[in-house]
Protein backbone atom coordinates (compact mmCIF):
# COMPACT_ATOMS: atom_id res chain seq x y z
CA UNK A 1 136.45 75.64 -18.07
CA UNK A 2 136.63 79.37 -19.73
CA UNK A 3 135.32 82.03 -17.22
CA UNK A 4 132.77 83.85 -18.74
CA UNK A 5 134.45 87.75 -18.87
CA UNK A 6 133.60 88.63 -22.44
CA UNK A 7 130.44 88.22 -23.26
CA UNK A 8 130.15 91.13 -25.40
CA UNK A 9 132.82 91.09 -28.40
CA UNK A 10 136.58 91.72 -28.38
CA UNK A 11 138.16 92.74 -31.62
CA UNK A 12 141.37 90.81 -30.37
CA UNK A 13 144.35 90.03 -32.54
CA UNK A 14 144.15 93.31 -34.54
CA UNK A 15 146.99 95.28 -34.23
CA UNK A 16 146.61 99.28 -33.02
CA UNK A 17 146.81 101.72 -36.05
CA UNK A 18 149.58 103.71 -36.83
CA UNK A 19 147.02 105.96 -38.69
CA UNK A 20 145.46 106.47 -34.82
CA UNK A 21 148.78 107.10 -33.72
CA UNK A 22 151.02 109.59 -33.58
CA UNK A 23 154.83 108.91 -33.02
CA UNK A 24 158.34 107.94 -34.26
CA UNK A 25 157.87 106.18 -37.80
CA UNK A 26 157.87 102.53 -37.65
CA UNK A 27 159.99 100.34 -38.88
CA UNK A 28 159.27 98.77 -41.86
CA UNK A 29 162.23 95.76 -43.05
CA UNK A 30 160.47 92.86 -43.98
CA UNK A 31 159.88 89.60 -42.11
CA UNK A 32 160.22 86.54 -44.08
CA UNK A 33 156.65 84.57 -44.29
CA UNK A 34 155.41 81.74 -42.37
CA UNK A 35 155.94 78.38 -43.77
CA UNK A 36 153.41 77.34 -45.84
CA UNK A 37 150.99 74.55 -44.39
CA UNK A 38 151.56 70.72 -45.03
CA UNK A 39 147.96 70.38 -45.60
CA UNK A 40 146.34 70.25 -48.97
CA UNK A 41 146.41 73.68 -51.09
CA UNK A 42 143.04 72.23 -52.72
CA UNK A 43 140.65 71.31 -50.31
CA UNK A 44 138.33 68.88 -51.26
CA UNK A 45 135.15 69.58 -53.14
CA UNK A 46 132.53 69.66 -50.94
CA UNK A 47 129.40 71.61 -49.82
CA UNK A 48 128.23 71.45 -46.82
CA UNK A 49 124.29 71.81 -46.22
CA UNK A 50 123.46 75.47 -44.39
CA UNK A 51 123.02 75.02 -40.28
CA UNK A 52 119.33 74.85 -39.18
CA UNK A 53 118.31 77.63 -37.02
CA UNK A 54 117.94 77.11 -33.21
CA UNK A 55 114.39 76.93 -32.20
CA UNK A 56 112.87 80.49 -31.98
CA UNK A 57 114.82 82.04 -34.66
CA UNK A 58 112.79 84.01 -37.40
CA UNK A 59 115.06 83.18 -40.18
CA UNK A 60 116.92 80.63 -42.12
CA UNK A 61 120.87 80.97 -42.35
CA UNK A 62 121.99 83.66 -44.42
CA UNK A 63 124.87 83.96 -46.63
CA UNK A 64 127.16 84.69 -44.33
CA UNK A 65 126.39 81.68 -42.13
CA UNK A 66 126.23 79.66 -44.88
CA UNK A 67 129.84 80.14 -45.66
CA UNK A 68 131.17 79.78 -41.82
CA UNK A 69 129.33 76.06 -42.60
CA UNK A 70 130.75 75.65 -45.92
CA UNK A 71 134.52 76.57 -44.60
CA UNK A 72 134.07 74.30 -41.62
CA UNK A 73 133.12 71.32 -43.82
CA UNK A 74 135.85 72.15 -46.58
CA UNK A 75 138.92 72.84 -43.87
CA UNK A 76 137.46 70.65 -40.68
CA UNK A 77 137.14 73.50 -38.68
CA UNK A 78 134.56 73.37 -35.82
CA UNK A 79 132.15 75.69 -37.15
CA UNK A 80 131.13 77.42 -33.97
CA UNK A 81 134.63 78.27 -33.29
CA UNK A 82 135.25 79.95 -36.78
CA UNK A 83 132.24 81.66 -36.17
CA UNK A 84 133.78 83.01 -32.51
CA UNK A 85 137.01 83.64 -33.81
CA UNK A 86 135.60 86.35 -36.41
CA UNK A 87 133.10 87.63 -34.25
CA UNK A 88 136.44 88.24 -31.90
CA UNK A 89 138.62 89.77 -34.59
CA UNK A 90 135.71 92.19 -36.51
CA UNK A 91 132.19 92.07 -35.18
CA UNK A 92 131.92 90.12 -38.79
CA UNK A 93 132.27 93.20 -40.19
CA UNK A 94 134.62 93.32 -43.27
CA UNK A 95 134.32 96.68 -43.44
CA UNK A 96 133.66 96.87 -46.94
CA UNK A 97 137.40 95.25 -48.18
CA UNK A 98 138.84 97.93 -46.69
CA UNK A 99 142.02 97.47 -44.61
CA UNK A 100 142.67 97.83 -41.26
CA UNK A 101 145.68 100.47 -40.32
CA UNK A 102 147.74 96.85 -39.32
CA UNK A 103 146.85 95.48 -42.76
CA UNK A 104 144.16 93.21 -42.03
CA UNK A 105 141.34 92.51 -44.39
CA UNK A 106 137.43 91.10 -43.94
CA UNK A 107 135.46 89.15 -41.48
CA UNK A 108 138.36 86.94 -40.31
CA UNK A 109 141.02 89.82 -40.51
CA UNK A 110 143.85 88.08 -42.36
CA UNK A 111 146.63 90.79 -41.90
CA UNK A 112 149.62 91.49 -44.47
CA UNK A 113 152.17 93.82 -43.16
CA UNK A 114 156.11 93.38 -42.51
CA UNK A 115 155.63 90.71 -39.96
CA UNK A 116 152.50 88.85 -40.51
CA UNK A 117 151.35 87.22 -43.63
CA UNK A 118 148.21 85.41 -42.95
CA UNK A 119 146.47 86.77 -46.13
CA UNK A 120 148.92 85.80 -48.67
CA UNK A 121 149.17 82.29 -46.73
CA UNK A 122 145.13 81.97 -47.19
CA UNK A 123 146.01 83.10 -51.02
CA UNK A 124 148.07 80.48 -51.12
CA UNK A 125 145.93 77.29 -49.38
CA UNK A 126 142.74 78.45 -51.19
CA UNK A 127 144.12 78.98 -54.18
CA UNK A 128 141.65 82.22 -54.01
CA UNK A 129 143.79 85.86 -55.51
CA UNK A 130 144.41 87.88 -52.66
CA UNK A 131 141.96 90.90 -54.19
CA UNK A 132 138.99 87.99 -53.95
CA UNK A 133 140.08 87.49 -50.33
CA UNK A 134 140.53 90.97 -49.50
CA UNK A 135 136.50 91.97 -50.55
CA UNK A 136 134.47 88.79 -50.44
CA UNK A 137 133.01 87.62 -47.35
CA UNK A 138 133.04 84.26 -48.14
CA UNK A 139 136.16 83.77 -49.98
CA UNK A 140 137.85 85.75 -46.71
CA UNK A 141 135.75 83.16 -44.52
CA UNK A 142 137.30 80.33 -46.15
CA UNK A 143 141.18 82.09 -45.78
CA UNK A 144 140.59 82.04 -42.24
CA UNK A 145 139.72 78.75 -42.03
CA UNK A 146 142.51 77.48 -43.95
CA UNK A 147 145.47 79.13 -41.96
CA UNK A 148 143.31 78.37 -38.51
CA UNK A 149 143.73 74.21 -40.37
CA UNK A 150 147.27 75.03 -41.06
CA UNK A 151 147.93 75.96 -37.65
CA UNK A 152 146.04 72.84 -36.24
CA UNK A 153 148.31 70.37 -38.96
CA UNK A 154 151.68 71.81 -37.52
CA UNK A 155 150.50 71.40 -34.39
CA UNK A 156 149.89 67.76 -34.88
CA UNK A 157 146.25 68.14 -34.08
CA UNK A 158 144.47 64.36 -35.90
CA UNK A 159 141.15 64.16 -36.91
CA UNK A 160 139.82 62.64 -33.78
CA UNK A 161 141.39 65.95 -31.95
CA UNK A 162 139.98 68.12 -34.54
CA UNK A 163 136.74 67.02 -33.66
CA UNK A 164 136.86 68.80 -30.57
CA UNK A 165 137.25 72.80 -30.47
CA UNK A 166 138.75 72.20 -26.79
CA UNK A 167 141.92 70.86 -28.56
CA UNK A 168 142.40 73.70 -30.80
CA UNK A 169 143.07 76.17 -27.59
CA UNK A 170 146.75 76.31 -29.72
CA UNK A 171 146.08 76.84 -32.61
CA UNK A 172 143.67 79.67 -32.15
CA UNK A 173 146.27 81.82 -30.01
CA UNK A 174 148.39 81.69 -32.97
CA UNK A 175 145.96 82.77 -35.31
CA UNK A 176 145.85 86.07 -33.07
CA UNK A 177 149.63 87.06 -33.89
CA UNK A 178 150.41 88.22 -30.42
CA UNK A 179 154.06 88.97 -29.61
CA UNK A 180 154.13 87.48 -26.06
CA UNK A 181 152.29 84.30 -24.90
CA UNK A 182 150.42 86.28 -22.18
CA UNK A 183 148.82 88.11 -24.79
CA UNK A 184 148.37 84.93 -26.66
CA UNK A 185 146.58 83.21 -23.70
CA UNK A 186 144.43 86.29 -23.47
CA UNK A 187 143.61 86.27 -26.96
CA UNK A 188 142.23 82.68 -27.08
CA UNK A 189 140.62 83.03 -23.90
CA UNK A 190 138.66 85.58 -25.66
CA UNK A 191 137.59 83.34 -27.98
CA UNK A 192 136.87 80.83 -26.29
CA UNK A 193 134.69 83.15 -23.92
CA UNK A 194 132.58 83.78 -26.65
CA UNK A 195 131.68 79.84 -27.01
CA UNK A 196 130.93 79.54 -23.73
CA UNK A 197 128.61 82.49 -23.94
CA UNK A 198 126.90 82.00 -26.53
CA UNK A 199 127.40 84.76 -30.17
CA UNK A 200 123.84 86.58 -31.16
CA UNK A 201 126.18 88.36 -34.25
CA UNK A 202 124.03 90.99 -36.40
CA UNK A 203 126.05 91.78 -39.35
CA UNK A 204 126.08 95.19 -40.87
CA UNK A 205 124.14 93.69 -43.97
CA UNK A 206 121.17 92.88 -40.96
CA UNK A 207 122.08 88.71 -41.07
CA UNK A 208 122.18 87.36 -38.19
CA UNK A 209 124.97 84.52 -37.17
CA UNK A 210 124.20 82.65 -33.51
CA UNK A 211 126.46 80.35 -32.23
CA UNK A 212 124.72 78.42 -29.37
CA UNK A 213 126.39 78.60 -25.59
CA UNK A 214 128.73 75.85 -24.91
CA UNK A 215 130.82 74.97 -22.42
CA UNK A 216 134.15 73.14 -23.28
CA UNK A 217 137.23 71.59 -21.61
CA UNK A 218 140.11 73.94 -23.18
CA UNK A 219 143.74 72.11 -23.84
CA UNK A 220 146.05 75.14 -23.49
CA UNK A 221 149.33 73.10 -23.45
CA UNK A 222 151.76 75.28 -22.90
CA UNK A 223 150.09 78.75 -22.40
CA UNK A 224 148.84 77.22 -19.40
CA UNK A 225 151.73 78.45 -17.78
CA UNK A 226 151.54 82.08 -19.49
CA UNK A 227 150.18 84.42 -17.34
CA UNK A 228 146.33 85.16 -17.61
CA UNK A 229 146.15 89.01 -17.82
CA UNK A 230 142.09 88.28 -16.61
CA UNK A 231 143.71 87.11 -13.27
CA UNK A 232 146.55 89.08 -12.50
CA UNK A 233 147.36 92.56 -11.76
CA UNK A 234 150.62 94.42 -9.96
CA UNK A 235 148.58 96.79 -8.25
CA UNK A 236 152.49 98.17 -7.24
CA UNK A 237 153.07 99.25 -10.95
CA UNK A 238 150.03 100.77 -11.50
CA UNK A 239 148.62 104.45 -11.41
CA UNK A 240 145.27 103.92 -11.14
CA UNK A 241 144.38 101.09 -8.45
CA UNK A 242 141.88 99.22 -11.04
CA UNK A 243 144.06 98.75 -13.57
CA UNK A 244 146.53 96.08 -14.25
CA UNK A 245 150.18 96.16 -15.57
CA UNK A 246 151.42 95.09 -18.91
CA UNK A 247 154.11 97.08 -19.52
CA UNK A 248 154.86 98.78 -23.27
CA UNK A 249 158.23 98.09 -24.89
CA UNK A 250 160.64 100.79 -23.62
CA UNK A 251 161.60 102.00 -27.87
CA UNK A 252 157.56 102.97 -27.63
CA UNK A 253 157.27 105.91 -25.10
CA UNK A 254 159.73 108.23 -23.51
CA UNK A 255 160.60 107.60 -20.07
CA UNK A 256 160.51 111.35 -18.25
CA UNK A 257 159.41 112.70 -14.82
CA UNK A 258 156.49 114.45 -15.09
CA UNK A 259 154.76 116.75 -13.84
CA UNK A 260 158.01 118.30 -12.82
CA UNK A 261 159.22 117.73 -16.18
CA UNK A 262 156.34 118.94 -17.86
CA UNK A 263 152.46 119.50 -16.81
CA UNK A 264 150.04 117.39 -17.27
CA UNK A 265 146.83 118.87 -18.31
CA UNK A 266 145.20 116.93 -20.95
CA UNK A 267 143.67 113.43 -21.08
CA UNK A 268 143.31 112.43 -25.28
CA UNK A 269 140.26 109.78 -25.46
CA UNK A 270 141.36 107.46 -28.81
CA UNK A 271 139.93 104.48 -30.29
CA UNK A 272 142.17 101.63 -31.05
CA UNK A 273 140.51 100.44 -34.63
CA UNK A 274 141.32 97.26 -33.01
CA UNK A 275 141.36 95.09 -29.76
CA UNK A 276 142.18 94.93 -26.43
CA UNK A 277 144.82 92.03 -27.12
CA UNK A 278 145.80 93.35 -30.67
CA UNK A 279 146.29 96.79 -28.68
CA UNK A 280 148.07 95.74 -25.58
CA UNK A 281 150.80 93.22 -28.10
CA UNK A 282 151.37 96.35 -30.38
CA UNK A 283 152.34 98.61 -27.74
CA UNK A 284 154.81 95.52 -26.80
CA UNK A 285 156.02 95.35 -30.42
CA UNK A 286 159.40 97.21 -30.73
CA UNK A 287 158.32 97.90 -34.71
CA UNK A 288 155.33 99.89 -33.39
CA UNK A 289 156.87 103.13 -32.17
CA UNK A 290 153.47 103.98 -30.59
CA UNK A 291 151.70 103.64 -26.77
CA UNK A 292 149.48 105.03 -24.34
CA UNK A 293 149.29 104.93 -21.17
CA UNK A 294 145.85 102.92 -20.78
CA UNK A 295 143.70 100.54 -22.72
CA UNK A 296 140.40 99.84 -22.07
CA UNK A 297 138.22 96.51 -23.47
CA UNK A 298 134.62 97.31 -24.41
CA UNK A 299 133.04 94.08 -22.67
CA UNK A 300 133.53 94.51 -19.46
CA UNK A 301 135.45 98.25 -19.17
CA UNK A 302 138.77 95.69 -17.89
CA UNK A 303 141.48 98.84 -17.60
CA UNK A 304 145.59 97.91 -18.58
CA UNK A 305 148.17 100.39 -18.10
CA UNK A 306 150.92 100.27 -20.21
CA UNK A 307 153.28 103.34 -19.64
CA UNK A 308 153.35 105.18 -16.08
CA UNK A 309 151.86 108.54 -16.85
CA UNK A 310 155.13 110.14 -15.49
CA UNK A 311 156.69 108.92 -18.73
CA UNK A 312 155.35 110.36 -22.13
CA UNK A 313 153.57 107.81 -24.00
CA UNK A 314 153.99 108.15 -28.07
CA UNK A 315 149.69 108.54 -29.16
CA UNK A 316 148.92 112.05 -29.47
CA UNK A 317 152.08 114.03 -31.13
CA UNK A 318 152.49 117.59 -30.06
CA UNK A 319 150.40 117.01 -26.83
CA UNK A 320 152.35 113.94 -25.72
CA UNK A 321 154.72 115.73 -23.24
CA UNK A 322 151.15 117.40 -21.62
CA UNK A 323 148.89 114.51 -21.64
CA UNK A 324 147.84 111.08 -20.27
CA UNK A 325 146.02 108.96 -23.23
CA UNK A 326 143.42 106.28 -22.99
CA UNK A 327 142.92 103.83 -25.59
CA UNK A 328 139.86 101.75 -26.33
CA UNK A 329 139.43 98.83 -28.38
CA UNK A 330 136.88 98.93 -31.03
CA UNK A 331 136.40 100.72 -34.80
CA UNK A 332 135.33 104.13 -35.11
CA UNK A 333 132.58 103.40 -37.68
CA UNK A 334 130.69 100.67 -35.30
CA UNK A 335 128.68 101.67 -32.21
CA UNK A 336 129.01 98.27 -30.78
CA UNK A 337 132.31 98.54 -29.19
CA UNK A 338 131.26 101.43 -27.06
CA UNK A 339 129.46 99.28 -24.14
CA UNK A 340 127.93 101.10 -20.92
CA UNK A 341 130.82 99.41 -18.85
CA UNK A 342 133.49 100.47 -21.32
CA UNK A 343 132.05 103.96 -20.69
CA UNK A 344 131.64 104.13 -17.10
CA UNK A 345 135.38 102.55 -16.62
CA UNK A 346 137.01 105.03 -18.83
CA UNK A 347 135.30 107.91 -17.10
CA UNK A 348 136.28 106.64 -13.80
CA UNK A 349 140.09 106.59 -14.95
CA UNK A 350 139.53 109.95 -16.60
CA UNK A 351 138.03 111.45 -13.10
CA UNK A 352 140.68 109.53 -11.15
CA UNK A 353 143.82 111.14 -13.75
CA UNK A 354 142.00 114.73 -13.74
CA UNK A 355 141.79 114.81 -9.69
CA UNK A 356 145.35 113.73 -9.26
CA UNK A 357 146.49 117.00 -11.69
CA UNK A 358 144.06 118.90 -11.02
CA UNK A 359 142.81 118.60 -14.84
CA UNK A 360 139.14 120.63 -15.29
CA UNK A 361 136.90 117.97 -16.22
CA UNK A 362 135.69 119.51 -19.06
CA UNK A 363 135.60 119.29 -23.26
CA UNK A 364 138.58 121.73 -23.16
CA UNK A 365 140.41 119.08 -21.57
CA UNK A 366 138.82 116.24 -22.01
CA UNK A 367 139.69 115.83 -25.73
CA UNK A 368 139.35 113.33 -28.82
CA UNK A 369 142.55 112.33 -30.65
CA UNK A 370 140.94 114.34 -33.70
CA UNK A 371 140.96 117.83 -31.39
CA UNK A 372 144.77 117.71 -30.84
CA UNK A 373 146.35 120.25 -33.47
CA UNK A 374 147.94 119.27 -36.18
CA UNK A 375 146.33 115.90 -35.57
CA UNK A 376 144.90 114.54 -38.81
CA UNK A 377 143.05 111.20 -36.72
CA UNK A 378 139.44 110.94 -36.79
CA UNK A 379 138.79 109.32 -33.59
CA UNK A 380 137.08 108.58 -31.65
CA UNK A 381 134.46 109.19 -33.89
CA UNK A 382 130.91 110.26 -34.14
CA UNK A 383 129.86 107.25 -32.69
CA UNK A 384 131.40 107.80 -29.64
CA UNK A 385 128.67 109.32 -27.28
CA UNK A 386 130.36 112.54 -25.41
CA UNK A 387 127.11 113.18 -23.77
CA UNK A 388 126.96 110.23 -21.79
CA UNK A 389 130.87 109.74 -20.75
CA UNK A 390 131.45 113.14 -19.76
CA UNK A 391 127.76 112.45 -17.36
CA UNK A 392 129.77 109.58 -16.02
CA UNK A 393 133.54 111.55 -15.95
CA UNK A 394 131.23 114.84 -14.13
CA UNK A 395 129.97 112.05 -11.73
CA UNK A 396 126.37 112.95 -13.25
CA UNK A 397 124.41 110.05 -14.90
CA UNK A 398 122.23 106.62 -13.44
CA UNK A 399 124.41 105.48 -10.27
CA UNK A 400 123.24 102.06 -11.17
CA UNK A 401 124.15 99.74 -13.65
CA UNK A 402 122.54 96.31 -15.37
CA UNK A 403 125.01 93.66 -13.35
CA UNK A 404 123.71 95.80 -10.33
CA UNK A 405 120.82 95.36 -10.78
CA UNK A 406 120.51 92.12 -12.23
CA UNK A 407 122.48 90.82 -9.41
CA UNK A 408 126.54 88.96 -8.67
CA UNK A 409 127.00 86.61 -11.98
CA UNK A 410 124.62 88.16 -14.26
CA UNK A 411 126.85 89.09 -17.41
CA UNK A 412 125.77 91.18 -20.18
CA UNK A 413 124.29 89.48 -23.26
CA UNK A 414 122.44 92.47 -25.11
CA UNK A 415 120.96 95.98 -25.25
CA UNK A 416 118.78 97.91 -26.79
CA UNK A 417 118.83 101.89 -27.00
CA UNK A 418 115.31 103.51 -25.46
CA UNK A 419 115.55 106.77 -27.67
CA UNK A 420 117.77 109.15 -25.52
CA UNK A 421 115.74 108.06 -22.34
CA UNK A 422 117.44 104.90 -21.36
CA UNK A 423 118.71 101.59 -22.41
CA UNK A 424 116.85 98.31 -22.01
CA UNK A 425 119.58 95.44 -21.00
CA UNK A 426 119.29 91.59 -21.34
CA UNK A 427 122.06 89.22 -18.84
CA UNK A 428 122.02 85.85 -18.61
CA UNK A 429 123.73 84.01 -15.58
CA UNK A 430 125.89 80.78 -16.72
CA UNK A 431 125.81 79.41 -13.14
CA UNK A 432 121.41 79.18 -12.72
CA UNK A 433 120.88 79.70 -15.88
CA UNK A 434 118.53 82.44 -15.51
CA UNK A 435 118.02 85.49 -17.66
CA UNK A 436 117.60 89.08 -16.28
CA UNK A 437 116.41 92.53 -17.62
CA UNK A 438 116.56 95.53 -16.57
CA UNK A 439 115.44 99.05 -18.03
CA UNK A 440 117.79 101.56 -16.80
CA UNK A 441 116.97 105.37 -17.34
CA UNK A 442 119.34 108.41 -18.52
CA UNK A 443 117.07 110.94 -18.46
CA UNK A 444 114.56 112.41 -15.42
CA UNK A 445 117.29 110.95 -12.99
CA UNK A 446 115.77 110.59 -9.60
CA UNK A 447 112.55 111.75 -10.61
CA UNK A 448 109.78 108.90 -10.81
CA UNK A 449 108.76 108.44 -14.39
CA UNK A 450 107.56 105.64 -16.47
CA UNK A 451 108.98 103.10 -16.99
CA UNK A 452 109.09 99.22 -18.03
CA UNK A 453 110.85 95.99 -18.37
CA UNK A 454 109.74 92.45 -19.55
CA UNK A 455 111.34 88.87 -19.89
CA UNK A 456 109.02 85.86 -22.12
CA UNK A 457 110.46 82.62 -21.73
CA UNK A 458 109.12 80.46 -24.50
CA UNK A 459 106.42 78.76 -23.72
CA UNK A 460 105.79 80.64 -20.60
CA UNK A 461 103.83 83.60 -19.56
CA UNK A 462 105.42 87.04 -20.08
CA UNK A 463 106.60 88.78 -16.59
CA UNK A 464 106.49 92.15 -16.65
CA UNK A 465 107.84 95.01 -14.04
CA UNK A 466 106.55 99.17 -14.88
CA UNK A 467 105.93 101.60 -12.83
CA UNK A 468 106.94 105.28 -11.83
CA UNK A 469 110.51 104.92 -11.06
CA UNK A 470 113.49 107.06 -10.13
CA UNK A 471 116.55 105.31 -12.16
CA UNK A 472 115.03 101.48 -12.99
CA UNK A 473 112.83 99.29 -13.84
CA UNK A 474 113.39 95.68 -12.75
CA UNK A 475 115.04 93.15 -12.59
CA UNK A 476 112.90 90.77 -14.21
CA UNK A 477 114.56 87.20 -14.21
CA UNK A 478 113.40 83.90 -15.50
CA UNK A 479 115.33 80.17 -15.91
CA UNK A 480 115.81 79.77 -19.41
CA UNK A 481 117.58 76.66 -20.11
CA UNK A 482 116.59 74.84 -23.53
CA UNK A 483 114.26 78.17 -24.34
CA UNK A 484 114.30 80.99 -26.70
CA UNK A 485 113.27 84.68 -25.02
CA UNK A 486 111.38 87.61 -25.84
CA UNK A 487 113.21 90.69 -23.75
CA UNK A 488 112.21 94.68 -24.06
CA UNK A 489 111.20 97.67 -22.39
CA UNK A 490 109.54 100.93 -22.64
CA UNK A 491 110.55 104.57 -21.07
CA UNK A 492 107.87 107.47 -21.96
CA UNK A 493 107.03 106.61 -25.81
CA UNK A 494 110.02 104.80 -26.56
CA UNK A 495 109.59 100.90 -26.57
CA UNK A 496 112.04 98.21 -27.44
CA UNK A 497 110.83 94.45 -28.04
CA UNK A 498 112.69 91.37 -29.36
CA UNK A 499 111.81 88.55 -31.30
CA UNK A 500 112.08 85.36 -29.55
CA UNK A 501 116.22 84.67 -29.68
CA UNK A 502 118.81 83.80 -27.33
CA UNK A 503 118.04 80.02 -27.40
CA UNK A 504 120.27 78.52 -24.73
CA UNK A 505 121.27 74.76 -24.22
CA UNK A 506 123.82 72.39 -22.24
C-alpha cells in the first residue's frame, strides 16, 4: 500500500532548468525518438459524460475536469490517475503554453528536448499539431493520456489490467523520464501518493479538480527492487545528518577540497522550475552539466544531497567555488510549492551549513540565485517569502508546527494564509480517519492574542477552539469518513472559512 509522504504536490518528472543554472554548456546531439505506440493513432470517437461532483462540492466539473474524463474514456486511462499524474508534474498549471527550461509543455508536461520526445509522440497518437498541444489544456490532456496508453500497450497491460490503476505502477514511472530506476520508483510513488491522499487541485483559472482518496494495491514489478529514496538514507555520505544521499553524476560538479581550497561563505537559495524527482535525475544526467549540493521537496521539506559541499557544485557561476547551493522543487511564478515544512527544512540546512563555516546568517549571505553577479536567473522569485525563512534560518518564528500540533500521523492536506498574522492548517490522518486544524500564529509570538480554529463535519455540529493564545489555536479534530468539511480560522481581523470540501471515502 503507498505510504502517505506527499500529500501536498510534487512537480516530479520535470527536469531542472538550465536557464536556473549556471555551468558548463550542455550537450545537445540528438537522441533518436521513442518508438511509436502499437495502439491506435485515432482513438475512437467517443465522449464521455463530465464526473459528478462528490457530495459537498459547490460546483459542477469544469472544463478542465471535463477533459481529464473525456481523455480517460477516449485512451482507457483511469481517470483519477491522469488527474494525479498532472497534478504531480504542474500543479495543472500549463503555464500559459509556455515551456519549461527542459522543454516541457501544459498540464501533463509532455517534454521535447534531445532525449525525450513525449510531445511529438502525443502529436503523433492524437493526431493533434504539436502548437495545439503545446497551448490547449485539453488537447495537452489528451497527449498525456495517449503516451501514458502507449506505455501501458508495450507493457502488455489488457483491458482487464487496465481497469485497475494498481497495475499501471509501470507505466507511470516511465512517463516521468527518470534516468535511474530509483528515481523512477520515487517518481511513481509520488503519484501514487497523491491517490491515496486524496487531490483538492485549484487551477490558476479558479476550477477546481478533486480526485477522491483511495487506497490501492500498487504492482511495481520490477522497481520493487529499486531502491525507495523515501526509505533509505547513507547517513555516512551525507553533510547534513537529515539528509539522504543520491549522488550527482561526477561530469556535473567539480570535485575540490574546500574550505582549504577555497572559502565557503555563501549559501545561493534557487528554485528548481521543476521537481524533486525531475531535479534529483537531472543532476544524475551526464547531458546536464549542472548540480547543487541539496534539493529540497515542498511536501514534506524531505532534504537530498547530491554533491559533498567540499566539492564545487555547477548552480551559481562565479560564486560556485565560495558557496553551498540549495535547490527546491517548485516554479517561481506559483506560491504553492513553497510549503511551511519546505521552509522550515531549508532553513534548518541553511543554519546547520552557516554554523559549520561560520557563514553570518544574514541577506548578505544568505542570497537568491538572482543576487549572484553576473547572474541573469530570476529565482527564487517574488513568491518566495524571505521574511519568514530567514525567521526560521535566525531561529526566530512559531517553534511549533501543524503535524505538532495536530499530533503523530496527521499529514498536511491544506492551508490558508491569515493576512500576515498566521496560517490556518487542515490534516487529515489516513490511519483514524480523523481531520485536524490548527491556527498557528506568526506574529505577537509568545504573547497571548486572539485567536481561533474550527472543524464542521457535515452533518455535525461545528467545534470550535479561540482564545488568547501565545503561538496556537487548537487542535480541533473530528472523524470524517464518508463526509465533506468546513475548516477555518481567525487571528485579530483576519478570518479564513471553507466551503464544505474534502469529501473522503473507502
Amino acid at each position: 500500500m503507498p505510504r502517505l509522504r506527499r500529500l501536498a504536490v510534487l512537480l516530479a518528472g520535470s527536469l531542472i532548468p538550465l536557464a536556473n543554472l549556471t555551468g558548463p554548456p550542455a550537450s545537445t546531439a540528438p537522441a533518436t525518438p521513442p518508438p511509436t505506440s502499437t495502439a491506435p493513432a485515432t482513438p475512437p470517437a467517443r465522449t464521455a459524460a463530465p464526473a459528478t461532483p462528490p457530495v459537498g462540492t459547490a460546483a459542477p466539473a469544469g472544463p478542465l475536469a471535463e477533459a481529464f474524463t473525456r481523455a480517460a474514456a477516449t485512451y482507457e486511462v483511469p481517470r483519477d490517475l491522469l488527474v494525479a499524474l498532472g497534478y504531480a508534474e504542474t500543479h495543472l498549471d500549463g503555464h500559459g503554453g509556455s515551456p519549461s527550461a527542459s522543454g516541457g509543455y501544459g498540464v501533463m508536461h509532455l517534454v521535447s528536448n534531445p532525449s525525450v520526445r513525449t510531445l511529438e509522440r502525443a502529436a503523433t497518437l492524437t493526431k493533434q499539431p504539436v502548437a495545439t498541444l503545446k497551448t490547449g489544456d485539453a488537447a495537452n490532456i489528451a497527449g498525456g493520456a495517449a503516451v501514458l496508453r502507449a506505455y501501458a500497450d508495450e507493457l502488455g497491460l489488457d483491458a482487464t489490467a487496465r481497469k485497475d490503476p494498481g497495475k499501471w505502477y509501470a507505466a507511470v514511472a516511465k512517463y516521468g523520464n527518470a534516468s535511474t530506476s530509483e528515481v523512477a520508483r520515487l517518481y511513481a510513488d509520488t503519484v501514487y501518493d497523491l491517490m491515496a491522499g486524496g487531490v483538492h487541485a485549484v487551477t490558476p483559472s479558479g476550477e477546481t479538480v478533486i480526485v477522491m482518496s483511495r487506497m490501492l494495491q500498487l504492482d511495481r514489478g520490477a522497481y520493487s527492487a529499486a531502491r525507495d529514496l523515501d526509505g533509505t538514507m547513507a547517513a555516512a555520505a551525507v553533510d547534513f545528518p537529515s539528509a539522504r544521499w543520491v549522488a550527482a553524476k561526477s561530469s556535473n560538479y567539480t570535485v575540490a577540497k574546500r574550505p582549504s581550497s577555497a572559502k565557503i561563505d555563501r549559501i545561493v537559495i534557487h528554485v528548481a522550475q521543476g521537481s524533486y524527482a525531475g531535479t534529483i535525475s537531472w543532476f544524475q544526467n551526464p547531458a546536464a552539466q549542472v548540480s547543487a549540493h541539496y534539493v529540497v521537496r515542498s511536501s514534506d521539506g524531505a532534504v537530498t544531497q547530491m554533491v559533498r559541499e567540499k566539492d564545487r557544485a555547477w548552480h551559481a557561476g562565479n560564486y560556485n567555488s565560495r558557496s553551498v547551493g540549495i535547490e527546491h522543487e517548485g516554479f517561481v511564478n506559483n506560491a504553492s510549492w513553497f510549503t511551511d515544512p519546505m521552509y522550515r527544512a531549508s532553513a534548518a540546512l541553511t543554519r546547520s551549513i552557516a554554523d559549520r563555516y561560520g557563514i553570518p546568517k544574514d541577506r548578505t549571505h544568505i542570497v537568491g540565485h538572482h543576487q549572484v553577479p553576473g547572474a541573469d536567473h530570476t529565482d527564487p522569485g517574488p513568491k518566495w517569502d524571505w521574511t519568514r525563512y530567514m525567521q526560521y534560518v535566525t531561529g526566530g518564528g512559531n517553534p511549533y508546527t501543524a503535524q505538532k500540533v495536530c499530533g503523530s500521523g496527521y499529514k498536511m492536506v491544506d492551508s490558508a494564509a491569515l493576512g500576515s498574522a498566521g496560517t490556518v492548517y487542515l490534516l487529515y490522518n489516513t490511519a483514524n480517519d480523523n481531520n485536524c486544524v490548527a491556527t498557528m500564529k506568526a506574529t505577537s509570538l509568545g504573547t497571548a492574542t486572539a485567536a481561533t480554529a474550527y472543524l464542521e463535519v457535515q452533518g455535525k455540529k461545528r467545534v470550535t477552539q479561540s482564545g488568547n493564545v501565545a503561538h496556537y489555536a487548537g487542535p480541533v479534530r473530528a472523524y470524517a469518513l464518508d463526509k465533506c468539511v468546513k475548516w477555518g480560522g481567525k487571528i485579530g481581523s483576519s478570518t479564513y472559512n471553507s466551503p464544505f470540501e474534502y469529501c473522503v471515502s473507502e
